[in-house]
N, C-alpha and C. Protein backbone atom coordinates (compact mmCIF):
# COMPACT_ATOMS: atom_id res chain seq x y z
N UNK A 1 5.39 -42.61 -55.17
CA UNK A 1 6.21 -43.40 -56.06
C UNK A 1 7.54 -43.73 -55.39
N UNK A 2 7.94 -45.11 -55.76
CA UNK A 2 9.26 -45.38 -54.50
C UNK A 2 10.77 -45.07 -55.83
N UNK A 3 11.37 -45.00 -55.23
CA UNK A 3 12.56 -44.65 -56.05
C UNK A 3 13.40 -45.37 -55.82
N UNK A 4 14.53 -45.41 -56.80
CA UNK A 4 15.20 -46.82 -56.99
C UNK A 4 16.46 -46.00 -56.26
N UNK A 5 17.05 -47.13 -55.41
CA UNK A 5 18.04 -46.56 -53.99
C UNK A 5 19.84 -47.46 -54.43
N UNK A 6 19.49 -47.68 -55.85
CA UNK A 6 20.97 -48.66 -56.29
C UNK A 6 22.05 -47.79 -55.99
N UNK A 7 22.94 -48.56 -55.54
CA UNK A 7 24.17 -47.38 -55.59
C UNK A 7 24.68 -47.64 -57.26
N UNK A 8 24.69 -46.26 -57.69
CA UNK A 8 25.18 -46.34 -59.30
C UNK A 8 26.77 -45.72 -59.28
N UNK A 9 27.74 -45.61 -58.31
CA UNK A 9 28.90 -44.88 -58.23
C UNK A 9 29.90 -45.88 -57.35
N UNK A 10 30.98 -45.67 -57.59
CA UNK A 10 31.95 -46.29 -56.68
C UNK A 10 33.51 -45.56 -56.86
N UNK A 11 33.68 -45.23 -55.64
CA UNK A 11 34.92 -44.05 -55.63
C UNK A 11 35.93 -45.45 -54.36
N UNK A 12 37.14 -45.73 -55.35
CA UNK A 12 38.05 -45.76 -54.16
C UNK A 12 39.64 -44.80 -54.33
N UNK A 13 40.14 -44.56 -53.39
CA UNK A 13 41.41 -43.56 -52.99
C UNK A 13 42.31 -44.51 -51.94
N UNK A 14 43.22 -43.69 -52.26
CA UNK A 14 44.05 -44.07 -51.29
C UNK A 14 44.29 -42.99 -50.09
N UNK A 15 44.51 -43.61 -49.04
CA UNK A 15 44.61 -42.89 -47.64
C UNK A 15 45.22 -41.84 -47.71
N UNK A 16 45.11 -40.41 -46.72
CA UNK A 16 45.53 -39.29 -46.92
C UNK A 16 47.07 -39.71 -46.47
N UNK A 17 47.48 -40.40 -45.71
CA UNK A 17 48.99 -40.46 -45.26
C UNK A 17 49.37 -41.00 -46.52
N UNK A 18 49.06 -42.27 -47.24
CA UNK A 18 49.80 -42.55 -48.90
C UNK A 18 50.11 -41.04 -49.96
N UNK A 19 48.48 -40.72 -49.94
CA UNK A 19 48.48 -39.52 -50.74
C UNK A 19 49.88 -38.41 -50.76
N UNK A 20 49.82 -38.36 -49.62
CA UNK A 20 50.81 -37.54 -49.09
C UNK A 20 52.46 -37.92 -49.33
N UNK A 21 52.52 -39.49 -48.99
CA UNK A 21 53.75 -39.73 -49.03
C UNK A 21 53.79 -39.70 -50.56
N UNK A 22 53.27 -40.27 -51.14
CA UNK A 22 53.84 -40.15 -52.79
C UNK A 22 54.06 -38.91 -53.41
N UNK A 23 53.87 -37.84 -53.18
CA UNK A 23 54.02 -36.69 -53.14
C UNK A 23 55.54 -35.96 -52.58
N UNK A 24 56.35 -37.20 -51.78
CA UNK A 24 57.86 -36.85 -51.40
C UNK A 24 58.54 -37.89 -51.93
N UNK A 25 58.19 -38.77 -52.83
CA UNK A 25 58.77 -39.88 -53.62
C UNK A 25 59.45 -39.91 -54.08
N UNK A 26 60.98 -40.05 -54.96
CA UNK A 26 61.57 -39.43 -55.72
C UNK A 26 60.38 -39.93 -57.14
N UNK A 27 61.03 -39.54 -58.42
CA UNK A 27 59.77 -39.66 -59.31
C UNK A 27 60.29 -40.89 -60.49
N UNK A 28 61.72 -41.28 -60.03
CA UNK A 28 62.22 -42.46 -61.12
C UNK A 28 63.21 -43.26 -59.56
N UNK A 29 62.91 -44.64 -60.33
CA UNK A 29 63.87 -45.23 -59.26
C UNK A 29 64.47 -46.40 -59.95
N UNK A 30 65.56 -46.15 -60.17
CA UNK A 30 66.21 -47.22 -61.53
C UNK A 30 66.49 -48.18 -60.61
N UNK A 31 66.38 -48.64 -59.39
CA UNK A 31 67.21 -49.61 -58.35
C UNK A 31 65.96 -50.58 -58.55
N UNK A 32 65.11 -52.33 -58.43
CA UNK A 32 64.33 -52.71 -58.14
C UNK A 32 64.28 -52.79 -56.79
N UNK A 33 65.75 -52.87 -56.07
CA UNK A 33 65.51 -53.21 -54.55
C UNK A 33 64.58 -51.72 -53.67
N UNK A 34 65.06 -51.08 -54.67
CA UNK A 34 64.56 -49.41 -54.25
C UNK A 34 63.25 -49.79 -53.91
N UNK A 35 62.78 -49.66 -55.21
CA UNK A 35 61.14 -50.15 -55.62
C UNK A 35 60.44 -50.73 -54.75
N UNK A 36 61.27 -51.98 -54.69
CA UNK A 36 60.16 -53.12 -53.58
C UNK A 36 60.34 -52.24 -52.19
N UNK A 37 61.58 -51.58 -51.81
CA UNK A 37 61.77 -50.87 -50.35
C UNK A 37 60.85 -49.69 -50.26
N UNK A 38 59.86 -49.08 -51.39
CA UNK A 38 59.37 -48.02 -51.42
C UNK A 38 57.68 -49.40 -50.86
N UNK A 39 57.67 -49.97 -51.75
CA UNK A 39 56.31 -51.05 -51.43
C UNK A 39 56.09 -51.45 -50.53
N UNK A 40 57.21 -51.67 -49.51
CA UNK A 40 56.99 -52.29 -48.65
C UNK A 40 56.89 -51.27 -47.53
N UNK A 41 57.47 -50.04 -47.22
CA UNK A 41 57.26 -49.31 -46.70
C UNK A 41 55.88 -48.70 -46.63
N UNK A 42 55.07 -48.61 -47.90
CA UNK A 42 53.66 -48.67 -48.23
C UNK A 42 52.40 -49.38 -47.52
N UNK A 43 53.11 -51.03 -47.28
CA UNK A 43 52.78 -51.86 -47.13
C UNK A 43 52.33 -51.84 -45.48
N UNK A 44 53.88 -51.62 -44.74
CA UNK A 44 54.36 -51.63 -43.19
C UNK A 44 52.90 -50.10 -42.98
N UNK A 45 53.13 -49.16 -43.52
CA UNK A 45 52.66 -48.04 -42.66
C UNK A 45 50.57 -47.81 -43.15
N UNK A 46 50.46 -49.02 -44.18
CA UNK A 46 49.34 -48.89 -44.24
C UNK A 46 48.51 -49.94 -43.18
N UNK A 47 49.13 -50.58 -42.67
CA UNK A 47 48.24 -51.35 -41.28
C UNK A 47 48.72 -50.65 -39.92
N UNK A 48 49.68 -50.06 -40.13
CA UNK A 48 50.13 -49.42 -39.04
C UNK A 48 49.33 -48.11 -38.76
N UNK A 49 49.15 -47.69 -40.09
CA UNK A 49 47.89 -46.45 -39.56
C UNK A 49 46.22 -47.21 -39.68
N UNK A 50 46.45 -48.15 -39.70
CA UNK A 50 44.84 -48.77 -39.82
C UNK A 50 43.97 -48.50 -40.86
N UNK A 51 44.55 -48.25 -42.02
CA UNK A 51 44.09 -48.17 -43.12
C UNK A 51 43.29 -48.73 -44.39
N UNK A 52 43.82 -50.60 -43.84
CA UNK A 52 43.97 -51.67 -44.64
C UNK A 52 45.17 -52.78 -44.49
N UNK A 53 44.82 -53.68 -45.14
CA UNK A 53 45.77 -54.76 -44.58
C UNK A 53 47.74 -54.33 -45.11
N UNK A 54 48.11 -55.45 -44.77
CA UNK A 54 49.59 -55.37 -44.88
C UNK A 54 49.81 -55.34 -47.05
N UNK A 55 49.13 -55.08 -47.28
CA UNK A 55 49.89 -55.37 -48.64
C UNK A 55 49.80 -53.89 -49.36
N UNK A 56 50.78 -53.59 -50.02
CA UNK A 56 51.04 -52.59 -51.05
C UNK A 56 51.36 -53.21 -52.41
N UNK A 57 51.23 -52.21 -53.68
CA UNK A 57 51.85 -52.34 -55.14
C UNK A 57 52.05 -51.21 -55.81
N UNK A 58 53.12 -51.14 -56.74
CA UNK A 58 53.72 -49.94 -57.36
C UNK A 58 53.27 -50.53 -59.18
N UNK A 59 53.09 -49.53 -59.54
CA UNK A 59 53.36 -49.10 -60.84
C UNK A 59 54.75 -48.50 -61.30
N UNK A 60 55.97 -49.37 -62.34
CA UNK A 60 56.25 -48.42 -62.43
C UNK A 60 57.20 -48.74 -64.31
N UNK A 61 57.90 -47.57 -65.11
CA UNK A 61 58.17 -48.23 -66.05
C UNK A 61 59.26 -48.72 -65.95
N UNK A 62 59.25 -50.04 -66.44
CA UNK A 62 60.21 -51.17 -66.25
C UNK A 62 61.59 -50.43 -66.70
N UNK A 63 62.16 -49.87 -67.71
CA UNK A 63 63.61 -49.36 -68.05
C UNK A 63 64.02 -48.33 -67.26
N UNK A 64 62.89 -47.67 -67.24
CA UNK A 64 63.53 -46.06 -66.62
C UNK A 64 63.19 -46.28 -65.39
N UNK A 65 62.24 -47.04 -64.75
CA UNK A 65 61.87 -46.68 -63.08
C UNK A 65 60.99 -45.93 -63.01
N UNK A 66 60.65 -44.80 -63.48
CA UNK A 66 59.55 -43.76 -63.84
C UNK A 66 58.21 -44.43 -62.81
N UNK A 67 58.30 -44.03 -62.02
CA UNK A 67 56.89 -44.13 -60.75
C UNK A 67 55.96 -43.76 -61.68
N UNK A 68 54.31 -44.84 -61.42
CA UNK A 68 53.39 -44.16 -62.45
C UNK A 68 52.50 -44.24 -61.42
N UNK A 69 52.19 -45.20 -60.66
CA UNK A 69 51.55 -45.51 -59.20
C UNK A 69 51.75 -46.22 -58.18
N UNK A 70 51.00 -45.68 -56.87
CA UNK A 70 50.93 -47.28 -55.87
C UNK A 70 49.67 -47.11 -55.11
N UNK A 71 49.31 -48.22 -55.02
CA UNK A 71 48.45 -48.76 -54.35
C UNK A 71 48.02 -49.36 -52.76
N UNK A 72 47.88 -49.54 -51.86
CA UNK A 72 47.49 -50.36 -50.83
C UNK A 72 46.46 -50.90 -50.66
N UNK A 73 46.15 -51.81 -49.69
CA UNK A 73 45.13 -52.65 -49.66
C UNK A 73 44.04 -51.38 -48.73
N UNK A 74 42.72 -51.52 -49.61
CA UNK A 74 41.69 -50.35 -48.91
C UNK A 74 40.24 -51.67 -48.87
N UNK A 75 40.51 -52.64 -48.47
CA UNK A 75 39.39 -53.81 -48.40
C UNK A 75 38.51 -53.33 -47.42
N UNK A 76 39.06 -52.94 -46.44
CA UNK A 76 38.29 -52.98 -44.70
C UNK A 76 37.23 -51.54 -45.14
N UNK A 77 38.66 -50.59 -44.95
CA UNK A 77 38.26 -49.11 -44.83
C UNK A 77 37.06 -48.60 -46.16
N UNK A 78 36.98 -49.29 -47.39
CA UNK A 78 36.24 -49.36 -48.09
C UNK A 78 34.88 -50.41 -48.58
N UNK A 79 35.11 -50.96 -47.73
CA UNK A 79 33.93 -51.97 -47.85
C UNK A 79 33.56 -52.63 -49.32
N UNK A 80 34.90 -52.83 -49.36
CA UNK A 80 34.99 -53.74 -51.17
C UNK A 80 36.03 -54.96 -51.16
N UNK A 81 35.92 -55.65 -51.23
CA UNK A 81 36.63 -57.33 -51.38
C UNK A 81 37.34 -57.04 -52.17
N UNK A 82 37.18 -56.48 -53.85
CA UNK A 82 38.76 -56.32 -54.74
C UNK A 82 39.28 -54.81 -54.30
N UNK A 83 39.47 -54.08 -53.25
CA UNK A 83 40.28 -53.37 -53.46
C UNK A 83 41.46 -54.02 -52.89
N UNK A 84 42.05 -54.48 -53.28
CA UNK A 84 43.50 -55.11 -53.07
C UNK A 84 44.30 -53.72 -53.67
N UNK A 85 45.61 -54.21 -53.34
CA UNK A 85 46.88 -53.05 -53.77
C UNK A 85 47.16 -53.04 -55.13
N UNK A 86 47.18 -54.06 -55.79
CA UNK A 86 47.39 -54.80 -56.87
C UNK A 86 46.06 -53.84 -57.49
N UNK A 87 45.39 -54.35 -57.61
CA UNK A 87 43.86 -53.37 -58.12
C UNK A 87 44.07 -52.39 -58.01
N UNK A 88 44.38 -51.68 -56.71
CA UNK A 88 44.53 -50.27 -56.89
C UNK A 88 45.40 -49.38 -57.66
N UNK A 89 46.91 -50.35 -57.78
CA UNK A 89 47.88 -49.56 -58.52
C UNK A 89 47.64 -49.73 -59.98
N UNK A 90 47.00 -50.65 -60.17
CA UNK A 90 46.92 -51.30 -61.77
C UNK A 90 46.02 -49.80 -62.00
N UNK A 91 45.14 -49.97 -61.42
CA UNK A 91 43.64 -48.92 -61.88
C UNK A 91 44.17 -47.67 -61.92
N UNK A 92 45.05 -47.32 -60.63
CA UNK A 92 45.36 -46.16 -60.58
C UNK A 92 46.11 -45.60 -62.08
N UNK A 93 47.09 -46.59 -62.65
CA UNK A 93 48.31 -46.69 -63.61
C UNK A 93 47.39 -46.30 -65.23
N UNK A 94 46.26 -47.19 -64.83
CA UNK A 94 45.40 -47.26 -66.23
C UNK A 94 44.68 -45.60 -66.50
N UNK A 95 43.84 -45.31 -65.36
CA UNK A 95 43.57 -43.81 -64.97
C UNK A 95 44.29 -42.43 -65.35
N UNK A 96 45.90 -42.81 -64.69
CA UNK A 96 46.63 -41.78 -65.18
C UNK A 96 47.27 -41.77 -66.37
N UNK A 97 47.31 -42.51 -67.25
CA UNK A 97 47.79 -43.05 -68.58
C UNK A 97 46.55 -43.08 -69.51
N UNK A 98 45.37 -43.20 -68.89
CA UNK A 98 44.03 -43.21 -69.78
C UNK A 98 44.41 -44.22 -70.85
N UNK A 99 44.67 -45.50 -69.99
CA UNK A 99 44.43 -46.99 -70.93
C UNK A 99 44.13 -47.73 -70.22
N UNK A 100 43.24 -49.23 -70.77
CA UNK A 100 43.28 -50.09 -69.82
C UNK A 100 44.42 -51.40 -70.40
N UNK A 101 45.15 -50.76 -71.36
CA UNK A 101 46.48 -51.36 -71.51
C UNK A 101 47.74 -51.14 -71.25
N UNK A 102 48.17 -51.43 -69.93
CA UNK A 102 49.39 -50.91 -69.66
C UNK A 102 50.51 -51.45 -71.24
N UNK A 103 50.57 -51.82 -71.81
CA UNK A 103 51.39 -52.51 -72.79
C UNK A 103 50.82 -52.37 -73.90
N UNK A 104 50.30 -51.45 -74.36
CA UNK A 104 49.77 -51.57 -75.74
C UNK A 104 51.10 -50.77 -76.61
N UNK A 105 50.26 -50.14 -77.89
CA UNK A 105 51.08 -50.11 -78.78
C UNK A 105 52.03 -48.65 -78.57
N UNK A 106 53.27 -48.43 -78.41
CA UNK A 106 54.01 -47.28 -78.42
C UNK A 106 54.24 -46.92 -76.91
N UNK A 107 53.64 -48.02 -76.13
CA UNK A 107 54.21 -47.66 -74.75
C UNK A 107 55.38 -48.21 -74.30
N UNK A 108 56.11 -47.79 -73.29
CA UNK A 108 57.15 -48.38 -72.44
C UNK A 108 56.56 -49.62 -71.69
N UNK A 109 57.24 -50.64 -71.44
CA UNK A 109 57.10 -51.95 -70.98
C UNK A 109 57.02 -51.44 -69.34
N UNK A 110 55.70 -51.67 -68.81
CA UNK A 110 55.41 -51.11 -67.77
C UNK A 110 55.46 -52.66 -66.15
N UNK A 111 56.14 -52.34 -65.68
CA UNK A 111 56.41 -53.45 -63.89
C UNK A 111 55.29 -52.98 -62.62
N UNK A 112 55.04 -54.38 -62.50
CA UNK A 112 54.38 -54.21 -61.14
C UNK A 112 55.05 -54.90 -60.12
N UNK A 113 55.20 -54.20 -59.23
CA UNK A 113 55.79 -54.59 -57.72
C UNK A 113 55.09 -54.64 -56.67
N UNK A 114 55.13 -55.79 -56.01
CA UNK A 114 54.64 -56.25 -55.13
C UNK A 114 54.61 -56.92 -53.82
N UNK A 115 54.49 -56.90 -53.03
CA UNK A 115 55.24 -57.36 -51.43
C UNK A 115 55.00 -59.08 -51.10
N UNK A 116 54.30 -59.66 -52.08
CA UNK A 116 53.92 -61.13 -52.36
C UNK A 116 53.32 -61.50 -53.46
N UNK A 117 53.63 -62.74 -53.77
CA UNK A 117 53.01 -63.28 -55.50
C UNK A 117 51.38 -62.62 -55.24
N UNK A 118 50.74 -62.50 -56.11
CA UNK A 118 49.32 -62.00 -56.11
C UNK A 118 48.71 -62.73 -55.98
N UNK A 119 47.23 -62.69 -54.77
CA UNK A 119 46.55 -63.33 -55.20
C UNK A 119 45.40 -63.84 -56.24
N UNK A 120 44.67 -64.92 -56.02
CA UNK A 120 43.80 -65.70 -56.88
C UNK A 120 42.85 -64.32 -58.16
N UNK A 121 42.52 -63.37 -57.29
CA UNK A 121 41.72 -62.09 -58.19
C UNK A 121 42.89 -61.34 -58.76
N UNK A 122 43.79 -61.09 -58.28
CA UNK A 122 44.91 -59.76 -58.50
C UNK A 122 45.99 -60.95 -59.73
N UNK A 123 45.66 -61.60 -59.30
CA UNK A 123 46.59 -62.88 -60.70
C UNK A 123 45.94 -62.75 -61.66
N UNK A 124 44.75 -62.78 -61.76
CA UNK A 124 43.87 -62.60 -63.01
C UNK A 124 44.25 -61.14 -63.78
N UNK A 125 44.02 -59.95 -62.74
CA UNK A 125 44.24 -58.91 -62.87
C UNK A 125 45.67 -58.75 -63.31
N UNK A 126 46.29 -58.75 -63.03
CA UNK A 126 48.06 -58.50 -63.69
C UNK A 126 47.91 -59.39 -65.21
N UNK A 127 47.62 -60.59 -65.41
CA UNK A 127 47.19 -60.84 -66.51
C UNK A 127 46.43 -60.34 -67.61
N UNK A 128 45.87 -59.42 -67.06
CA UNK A 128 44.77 -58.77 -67.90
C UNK A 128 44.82 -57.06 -68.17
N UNK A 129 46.40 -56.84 -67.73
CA UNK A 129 45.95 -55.60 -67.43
C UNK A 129 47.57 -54.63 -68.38
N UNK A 130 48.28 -55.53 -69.39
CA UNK A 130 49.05 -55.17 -69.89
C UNK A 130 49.96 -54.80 -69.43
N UNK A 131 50.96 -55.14 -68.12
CA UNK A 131 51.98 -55.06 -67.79
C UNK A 131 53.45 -56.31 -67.97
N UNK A 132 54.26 -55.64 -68.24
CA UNK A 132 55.01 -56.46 -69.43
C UNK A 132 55.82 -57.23 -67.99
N UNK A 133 56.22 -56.36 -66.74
CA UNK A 133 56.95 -57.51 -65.66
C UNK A 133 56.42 -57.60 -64.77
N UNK A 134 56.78 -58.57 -63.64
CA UNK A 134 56.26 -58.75 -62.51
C UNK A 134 57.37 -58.64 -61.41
N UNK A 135 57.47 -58.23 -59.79
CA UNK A 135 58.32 -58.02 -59.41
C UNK A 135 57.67 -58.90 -58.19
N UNK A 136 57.92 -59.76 -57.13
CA UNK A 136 57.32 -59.95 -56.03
C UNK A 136 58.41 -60.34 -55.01
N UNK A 137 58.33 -60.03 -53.69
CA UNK A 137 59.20 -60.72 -52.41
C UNK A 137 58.59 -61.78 -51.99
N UNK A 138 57.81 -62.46 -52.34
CA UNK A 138 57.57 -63.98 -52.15
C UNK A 138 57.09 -64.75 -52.94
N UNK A 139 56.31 -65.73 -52.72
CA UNK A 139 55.64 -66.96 -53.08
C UNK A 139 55.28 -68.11 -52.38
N UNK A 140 54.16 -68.47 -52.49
CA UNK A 140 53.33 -70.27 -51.49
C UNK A 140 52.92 -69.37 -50.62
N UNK A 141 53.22 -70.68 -49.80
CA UNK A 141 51.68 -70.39 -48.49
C UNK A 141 52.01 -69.76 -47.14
N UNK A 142 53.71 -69.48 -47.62
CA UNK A 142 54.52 -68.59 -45.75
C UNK A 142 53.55 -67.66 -45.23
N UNK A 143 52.74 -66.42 -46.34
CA UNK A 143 51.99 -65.76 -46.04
C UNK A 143 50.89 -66.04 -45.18
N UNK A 144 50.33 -67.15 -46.18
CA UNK A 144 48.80 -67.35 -45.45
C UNK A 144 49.15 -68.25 -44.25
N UNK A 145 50.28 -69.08 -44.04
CA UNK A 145 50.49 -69.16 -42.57
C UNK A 145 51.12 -68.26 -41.77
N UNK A 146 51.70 -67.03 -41.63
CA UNK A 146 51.86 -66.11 -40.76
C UNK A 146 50.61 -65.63 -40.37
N UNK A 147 49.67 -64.88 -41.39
CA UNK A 147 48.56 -64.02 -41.39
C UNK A 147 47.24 -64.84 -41.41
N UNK A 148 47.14 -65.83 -41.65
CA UNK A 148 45.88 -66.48 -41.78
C UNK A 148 45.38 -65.60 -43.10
N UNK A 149 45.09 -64.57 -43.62
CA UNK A 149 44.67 -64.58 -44.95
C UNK A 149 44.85 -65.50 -45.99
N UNK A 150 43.81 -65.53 -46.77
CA UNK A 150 43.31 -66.95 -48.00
C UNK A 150 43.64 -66.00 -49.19
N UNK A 151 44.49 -66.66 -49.67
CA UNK A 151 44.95 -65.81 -51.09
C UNK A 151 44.52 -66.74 -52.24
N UNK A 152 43.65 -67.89 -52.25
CA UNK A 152 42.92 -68.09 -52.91
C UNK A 152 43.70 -69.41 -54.15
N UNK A 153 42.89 -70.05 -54.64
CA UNK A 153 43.29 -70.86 -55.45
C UNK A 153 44.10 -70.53 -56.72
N UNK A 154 45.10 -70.03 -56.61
CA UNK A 154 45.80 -69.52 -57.79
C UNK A 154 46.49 -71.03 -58.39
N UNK A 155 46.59 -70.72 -60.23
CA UNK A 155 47.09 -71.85 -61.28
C UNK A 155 48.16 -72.32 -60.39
N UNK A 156 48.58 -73.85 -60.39
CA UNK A 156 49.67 -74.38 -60.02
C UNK A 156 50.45 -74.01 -60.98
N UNK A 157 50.47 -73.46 -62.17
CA UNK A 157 51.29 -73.52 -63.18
C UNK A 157 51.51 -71.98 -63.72
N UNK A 158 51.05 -70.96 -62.26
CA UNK A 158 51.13 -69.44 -62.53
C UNK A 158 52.31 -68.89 -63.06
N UNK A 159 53.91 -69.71 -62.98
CA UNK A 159 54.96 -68.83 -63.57
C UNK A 159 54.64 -68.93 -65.19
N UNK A 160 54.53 -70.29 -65.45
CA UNK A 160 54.29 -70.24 -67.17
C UNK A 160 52.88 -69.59 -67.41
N UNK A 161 52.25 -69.44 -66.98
CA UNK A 161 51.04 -68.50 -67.05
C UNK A 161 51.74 -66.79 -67.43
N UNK A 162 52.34 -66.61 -66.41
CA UNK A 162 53.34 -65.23 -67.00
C UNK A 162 54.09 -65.21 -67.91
N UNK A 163 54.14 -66.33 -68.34
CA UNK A 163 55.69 -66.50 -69.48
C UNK A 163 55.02 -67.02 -70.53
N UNK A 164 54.16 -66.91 -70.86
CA UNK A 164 52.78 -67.44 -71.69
C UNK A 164 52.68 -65.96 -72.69
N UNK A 165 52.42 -65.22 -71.54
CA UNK A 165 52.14 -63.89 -71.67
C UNK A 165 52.79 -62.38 -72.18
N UNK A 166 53.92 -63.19 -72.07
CA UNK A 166 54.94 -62.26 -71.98
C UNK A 166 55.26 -61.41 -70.96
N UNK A 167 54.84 -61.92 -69.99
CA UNK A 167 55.24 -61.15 -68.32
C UNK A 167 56.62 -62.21 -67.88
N UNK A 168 57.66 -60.98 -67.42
CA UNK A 168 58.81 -61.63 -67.05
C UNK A 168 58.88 -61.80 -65.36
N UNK A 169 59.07 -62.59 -64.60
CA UNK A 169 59.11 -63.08 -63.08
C UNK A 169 60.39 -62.62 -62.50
N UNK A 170 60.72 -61.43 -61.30
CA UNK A 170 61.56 -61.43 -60.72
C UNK A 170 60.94 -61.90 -59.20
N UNK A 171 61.71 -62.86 -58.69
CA UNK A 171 61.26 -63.73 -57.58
C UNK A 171 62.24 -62.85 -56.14
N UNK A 172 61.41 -63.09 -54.88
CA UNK A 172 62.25 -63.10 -54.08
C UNK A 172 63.35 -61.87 -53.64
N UNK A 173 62.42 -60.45 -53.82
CA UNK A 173 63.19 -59.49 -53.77
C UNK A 173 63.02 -59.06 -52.32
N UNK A 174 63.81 -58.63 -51.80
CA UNK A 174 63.81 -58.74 -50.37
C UNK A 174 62.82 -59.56 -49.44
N UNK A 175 62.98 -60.25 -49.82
CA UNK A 175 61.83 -61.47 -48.91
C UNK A 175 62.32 -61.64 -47.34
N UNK A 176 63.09 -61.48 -46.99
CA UNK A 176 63.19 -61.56 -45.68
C UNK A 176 62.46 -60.19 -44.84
N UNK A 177 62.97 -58.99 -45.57
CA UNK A 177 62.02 -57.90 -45.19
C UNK A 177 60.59 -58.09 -45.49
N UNK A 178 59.88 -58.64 -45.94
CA UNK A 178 58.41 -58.88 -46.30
C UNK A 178 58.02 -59.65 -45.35
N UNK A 179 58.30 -61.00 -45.21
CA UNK A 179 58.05 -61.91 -44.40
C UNK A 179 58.18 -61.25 -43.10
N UNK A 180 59.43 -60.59 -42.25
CA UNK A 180 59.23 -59.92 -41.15
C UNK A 180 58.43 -59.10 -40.89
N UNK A 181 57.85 -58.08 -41.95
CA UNK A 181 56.57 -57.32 -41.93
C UNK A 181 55.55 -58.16 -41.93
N UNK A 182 54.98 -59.22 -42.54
CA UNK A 182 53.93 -60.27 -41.99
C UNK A 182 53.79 -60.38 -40.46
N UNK A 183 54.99 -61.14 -40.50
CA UNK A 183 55.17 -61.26 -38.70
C UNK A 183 54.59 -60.04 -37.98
N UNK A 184 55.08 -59.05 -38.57
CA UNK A 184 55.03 -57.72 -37.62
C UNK A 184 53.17 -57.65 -37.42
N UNK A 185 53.13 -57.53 -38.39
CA UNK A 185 51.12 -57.69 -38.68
C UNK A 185 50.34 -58.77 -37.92
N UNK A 186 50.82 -60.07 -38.30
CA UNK A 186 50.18 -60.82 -37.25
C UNK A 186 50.61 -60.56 -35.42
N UNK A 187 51.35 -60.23 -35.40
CA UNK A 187 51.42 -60.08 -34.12
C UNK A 187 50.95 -59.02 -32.77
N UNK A 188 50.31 -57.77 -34.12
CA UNK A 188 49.70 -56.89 -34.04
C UNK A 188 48.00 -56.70 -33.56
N UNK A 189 47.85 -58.24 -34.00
CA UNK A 189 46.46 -58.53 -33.47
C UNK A 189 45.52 -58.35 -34.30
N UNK A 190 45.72 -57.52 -35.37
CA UNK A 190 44.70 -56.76 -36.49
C UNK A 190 43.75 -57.81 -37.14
N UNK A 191 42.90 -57.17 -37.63
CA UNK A 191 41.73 -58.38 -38.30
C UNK A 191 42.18 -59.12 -39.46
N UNK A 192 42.15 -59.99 -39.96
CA UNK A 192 41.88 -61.22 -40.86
C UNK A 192 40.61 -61.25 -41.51
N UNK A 193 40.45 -60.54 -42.91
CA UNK A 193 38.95 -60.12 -43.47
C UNK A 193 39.21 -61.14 -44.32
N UNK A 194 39.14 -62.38 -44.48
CA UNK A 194 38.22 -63.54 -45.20
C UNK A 194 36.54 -63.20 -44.87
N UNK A 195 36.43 -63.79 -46.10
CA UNK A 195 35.02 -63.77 -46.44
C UNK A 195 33.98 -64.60 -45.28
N UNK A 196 34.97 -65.75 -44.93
CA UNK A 196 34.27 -66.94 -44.28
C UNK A 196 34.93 -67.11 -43.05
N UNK A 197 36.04 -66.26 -42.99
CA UNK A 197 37.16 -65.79 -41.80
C UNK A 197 37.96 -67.67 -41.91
N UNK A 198 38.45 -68.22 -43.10
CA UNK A 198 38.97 -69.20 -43.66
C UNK A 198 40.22 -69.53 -43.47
């Protein structure tokens, strides 16, 4: 008799060097510049140890700062197309809170931070996933021309899409440090995982 060989499980983590660093984090960070400097540092040392691409995201609560998660990109090292950072911190945030509403009823208005606007899947996802702000160091296409990564057909009309929603837009938080970490990545030689290599 042949037996059915589906994979019925799916485990993703974050790298033992993340693991680790969040573990010396402070545990509130009332600064946003803090925040994005904690993401991006996330960001820088997760292609640098070959982990996954250049992108990181934080969980955290919007008044107090209160760290709830972060994420990095685990696409390569996991052999999954949505593990983006964005995915990971959202999931992670939902996991340790045991909701899949960051914003429901009696919670603190919960921020996601991010080292670039999200893409086309992770836009959906922040939409869908009850977080009341958004934090990002960029926006357009600077990215996908440094890196050649395809971040995908996102709404021309994505800020009112957030403001639709009740997600508030902080634009442009250290963007010059982000963009130089791009640079740093492409120049690094590292792979470009499009689907169609696009």
């Amino acid at each position: 008799m042949q037996t059915n060989t589906t994979v019925t499980q799916l485990t993703l983590q974050l790298p033992q060097w993340a693991i680790d660093k969040v573990q010396e984090l402070p545990p509130v960070m009332p600064d946003v510049e803090q925040r994005m400097e904690t993401v991006l540092f996330f960001a820088g040392a997760n292609f640098k140890n070959d982990t996954g691409g250049p992108f990181a995201a934080a969980v955290f609560e919007e008044a107090s700062g209160r760290l709830v998660s972060i994420g990095v990109n685990r696409v390569v090292p996991s052999n999954c197309s949505t593990a983006h950072a964005e995915i990971m911190a959202l999931s992670l945030a939902q996991a340790q809170l045991q909701t899949y509403d960051l914003g429901g009823p009696g919670m603190p208005s919960h921020q996601l931070v991010v080292n670039w606007c999200p893409c086309a899947m992770c836009f959906g996802a922040v939409l869908w996933s009850g977080i009341r702000s958004l934090v990002i160091a960029g926006a357009g296409s600077q990215l996908e021309a440094i890196t050649g990564f395809d971040e995908g057909p996102i709404h021309p009309q994505w800020r009112q899409e957030l403001e639709k929603r009740g997600i508030t837009l902080l634009e442009d938080v250290l963007h010059e440090q982000a963009v130089a970490q791009f640079e740093e990545f492409a120049a690094s030689g590292r792979p470009v995982y499009n689907a169609r290599l696009g």
